[in-house]
N, C-alpha and C. Protein backbone atom coordinates (compact mmCIF):
# COMPACT_ATOMS: atom_id res chain seq x y z
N UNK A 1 28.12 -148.94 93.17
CA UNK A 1 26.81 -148.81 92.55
C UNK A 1 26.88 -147.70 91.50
N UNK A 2 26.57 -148.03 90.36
CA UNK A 2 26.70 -146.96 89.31
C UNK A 2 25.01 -145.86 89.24
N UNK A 3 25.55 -145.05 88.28
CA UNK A 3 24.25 -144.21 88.52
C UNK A 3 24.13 -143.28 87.24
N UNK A 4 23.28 -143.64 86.32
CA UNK A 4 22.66 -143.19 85.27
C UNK A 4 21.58 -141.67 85.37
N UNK A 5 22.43 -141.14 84.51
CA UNK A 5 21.45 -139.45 84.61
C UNK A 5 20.92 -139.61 83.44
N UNK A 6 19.61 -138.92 82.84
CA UNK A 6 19.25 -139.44 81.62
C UNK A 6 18.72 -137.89 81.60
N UNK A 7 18.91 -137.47 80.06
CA UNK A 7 18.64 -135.28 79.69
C UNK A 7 17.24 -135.76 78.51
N UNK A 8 16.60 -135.14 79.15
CA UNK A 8 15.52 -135.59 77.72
C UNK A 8 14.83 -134.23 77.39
N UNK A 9 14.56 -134.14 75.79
CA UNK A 9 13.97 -133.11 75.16
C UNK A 9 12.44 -132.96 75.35
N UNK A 10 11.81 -131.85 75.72
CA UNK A 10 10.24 -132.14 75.82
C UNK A 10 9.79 -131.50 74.52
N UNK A 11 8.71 -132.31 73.98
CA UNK A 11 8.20 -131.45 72.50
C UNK A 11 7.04 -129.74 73.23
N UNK A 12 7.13 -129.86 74.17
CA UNK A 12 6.59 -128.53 74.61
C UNK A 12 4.78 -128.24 73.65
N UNK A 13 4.00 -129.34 74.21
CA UNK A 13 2.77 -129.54 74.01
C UNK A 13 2.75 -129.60 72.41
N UNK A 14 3.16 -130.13 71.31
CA UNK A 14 3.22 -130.46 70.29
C UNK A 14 2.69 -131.89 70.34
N UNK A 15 2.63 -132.74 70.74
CA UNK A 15 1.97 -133.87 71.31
C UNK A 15 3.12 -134.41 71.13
N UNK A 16 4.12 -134.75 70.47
CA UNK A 16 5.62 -135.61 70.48
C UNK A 16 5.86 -136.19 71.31
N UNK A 17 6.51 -136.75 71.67
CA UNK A 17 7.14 -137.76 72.68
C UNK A 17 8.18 -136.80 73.02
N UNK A 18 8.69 -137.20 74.90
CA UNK A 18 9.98 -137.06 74.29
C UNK A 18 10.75 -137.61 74.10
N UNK A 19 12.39 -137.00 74.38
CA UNK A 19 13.48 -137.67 73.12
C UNK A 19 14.41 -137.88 74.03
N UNK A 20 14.88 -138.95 74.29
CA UNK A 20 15.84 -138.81 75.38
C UNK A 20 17.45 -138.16 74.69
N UNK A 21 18.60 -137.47 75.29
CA UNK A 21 19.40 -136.51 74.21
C UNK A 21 20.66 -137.96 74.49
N UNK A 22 21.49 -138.09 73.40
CA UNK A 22 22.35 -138.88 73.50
C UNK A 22 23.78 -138.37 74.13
N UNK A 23 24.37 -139.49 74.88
CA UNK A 23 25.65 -138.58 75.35
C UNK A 23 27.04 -138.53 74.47
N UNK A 24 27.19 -137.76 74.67
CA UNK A 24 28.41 -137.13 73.53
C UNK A 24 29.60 -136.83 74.23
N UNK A 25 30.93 -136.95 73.66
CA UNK A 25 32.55 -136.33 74.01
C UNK A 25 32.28 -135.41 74.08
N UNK A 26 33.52 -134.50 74.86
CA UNK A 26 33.72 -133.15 74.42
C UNK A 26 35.49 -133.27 73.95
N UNK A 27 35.74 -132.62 72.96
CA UNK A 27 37.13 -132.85 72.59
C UNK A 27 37.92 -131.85 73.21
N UNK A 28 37.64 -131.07 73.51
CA UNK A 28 38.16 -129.41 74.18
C UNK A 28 38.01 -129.25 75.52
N UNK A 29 38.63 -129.89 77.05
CA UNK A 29 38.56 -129.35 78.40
C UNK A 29 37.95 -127.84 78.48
N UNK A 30 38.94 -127.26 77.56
CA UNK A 30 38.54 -125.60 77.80
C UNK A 30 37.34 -124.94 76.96
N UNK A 31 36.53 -125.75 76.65
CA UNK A 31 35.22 -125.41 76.03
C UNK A 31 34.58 -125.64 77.19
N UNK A 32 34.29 -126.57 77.81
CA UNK A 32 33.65 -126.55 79.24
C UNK A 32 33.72 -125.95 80.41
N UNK A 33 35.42 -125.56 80.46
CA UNK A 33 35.42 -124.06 81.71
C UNK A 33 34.83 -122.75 81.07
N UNK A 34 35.07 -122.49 79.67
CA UNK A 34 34.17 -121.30 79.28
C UNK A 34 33.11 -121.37 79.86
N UNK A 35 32.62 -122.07 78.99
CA UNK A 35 30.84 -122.26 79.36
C UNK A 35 30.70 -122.23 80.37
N UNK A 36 31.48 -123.05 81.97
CA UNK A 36 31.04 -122.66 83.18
C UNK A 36 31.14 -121.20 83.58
N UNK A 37 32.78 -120.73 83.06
CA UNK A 37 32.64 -118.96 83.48
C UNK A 37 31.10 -118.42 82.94
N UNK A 38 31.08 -118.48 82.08
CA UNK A 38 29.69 -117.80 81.19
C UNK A 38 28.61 -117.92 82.17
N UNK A 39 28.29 -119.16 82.49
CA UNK A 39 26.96 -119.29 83.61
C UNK A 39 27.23 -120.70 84.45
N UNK A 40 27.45 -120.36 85.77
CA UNK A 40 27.95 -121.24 86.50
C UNK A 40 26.83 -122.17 86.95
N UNK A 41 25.54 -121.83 86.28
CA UNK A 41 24.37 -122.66 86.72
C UNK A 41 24.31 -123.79 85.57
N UNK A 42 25.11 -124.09 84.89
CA UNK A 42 25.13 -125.04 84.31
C UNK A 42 25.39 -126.30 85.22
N UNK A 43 25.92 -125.89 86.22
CA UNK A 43 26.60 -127.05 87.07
C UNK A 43 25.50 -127.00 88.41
N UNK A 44 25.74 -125.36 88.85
CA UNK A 44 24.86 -125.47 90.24
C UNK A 44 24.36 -123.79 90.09
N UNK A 45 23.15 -123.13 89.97
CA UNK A 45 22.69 -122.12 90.15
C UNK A 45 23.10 -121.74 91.29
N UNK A 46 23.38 -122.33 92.70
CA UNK A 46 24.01 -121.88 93.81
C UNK A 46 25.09 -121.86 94.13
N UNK A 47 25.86 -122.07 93.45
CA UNK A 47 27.30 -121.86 93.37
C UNK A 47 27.79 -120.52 93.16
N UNK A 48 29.08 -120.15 93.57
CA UNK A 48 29.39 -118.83 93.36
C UNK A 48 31.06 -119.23 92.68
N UNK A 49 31.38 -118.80 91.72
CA UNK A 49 32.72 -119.35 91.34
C UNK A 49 33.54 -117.79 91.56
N UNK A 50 34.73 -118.32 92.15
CA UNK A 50 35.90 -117.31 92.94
C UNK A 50 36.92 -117.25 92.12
N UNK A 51 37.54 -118.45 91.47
CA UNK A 51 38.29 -118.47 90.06
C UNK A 51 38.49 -119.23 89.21
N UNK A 52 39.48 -119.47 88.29
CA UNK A 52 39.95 -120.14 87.33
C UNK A 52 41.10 -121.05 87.38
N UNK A 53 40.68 -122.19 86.77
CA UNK A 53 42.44 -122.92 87.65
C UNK A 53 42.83 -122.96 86.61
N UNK A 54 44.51 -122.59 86.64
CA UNK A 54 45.91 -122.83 85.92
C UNK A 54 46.29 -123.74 85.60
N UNK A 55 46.98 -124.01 84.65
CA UNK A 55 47.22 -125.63 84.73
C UNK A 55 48.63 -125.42 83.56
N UNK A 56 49.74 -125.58 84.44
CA UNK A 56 50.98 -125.14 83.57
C UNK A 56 51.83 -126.27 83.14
């Protein structure tokens, strides 16, 4: 069974609609572990991250 997440923009009482955001590549693995070091609540606010994996 597949399962669709859908990110949508709110116009934040501007009366707009909103916008649903389109999904996009990322070309860079290691643009996305940054960003998780940076704030691990991107993924889970309750998460606690312990380290970084290697990959040789």
């Amino acid at each position: 069974m597949a399962i669709e997440q859908g990110i949508w923009k709110l116009a934040n009482g501007t009366g707009k609609p909103p916008q649903k955001l389109r999904p996009t590549g990322l070309a860079d693995e290691g643009l996305l572990e940054e960003q998780i070091m940076q704030d691990v609540a991107i993924l889970n606010r309750d998460w606690l991250l312990i380290g970084l994996a290697i990959h040789r």
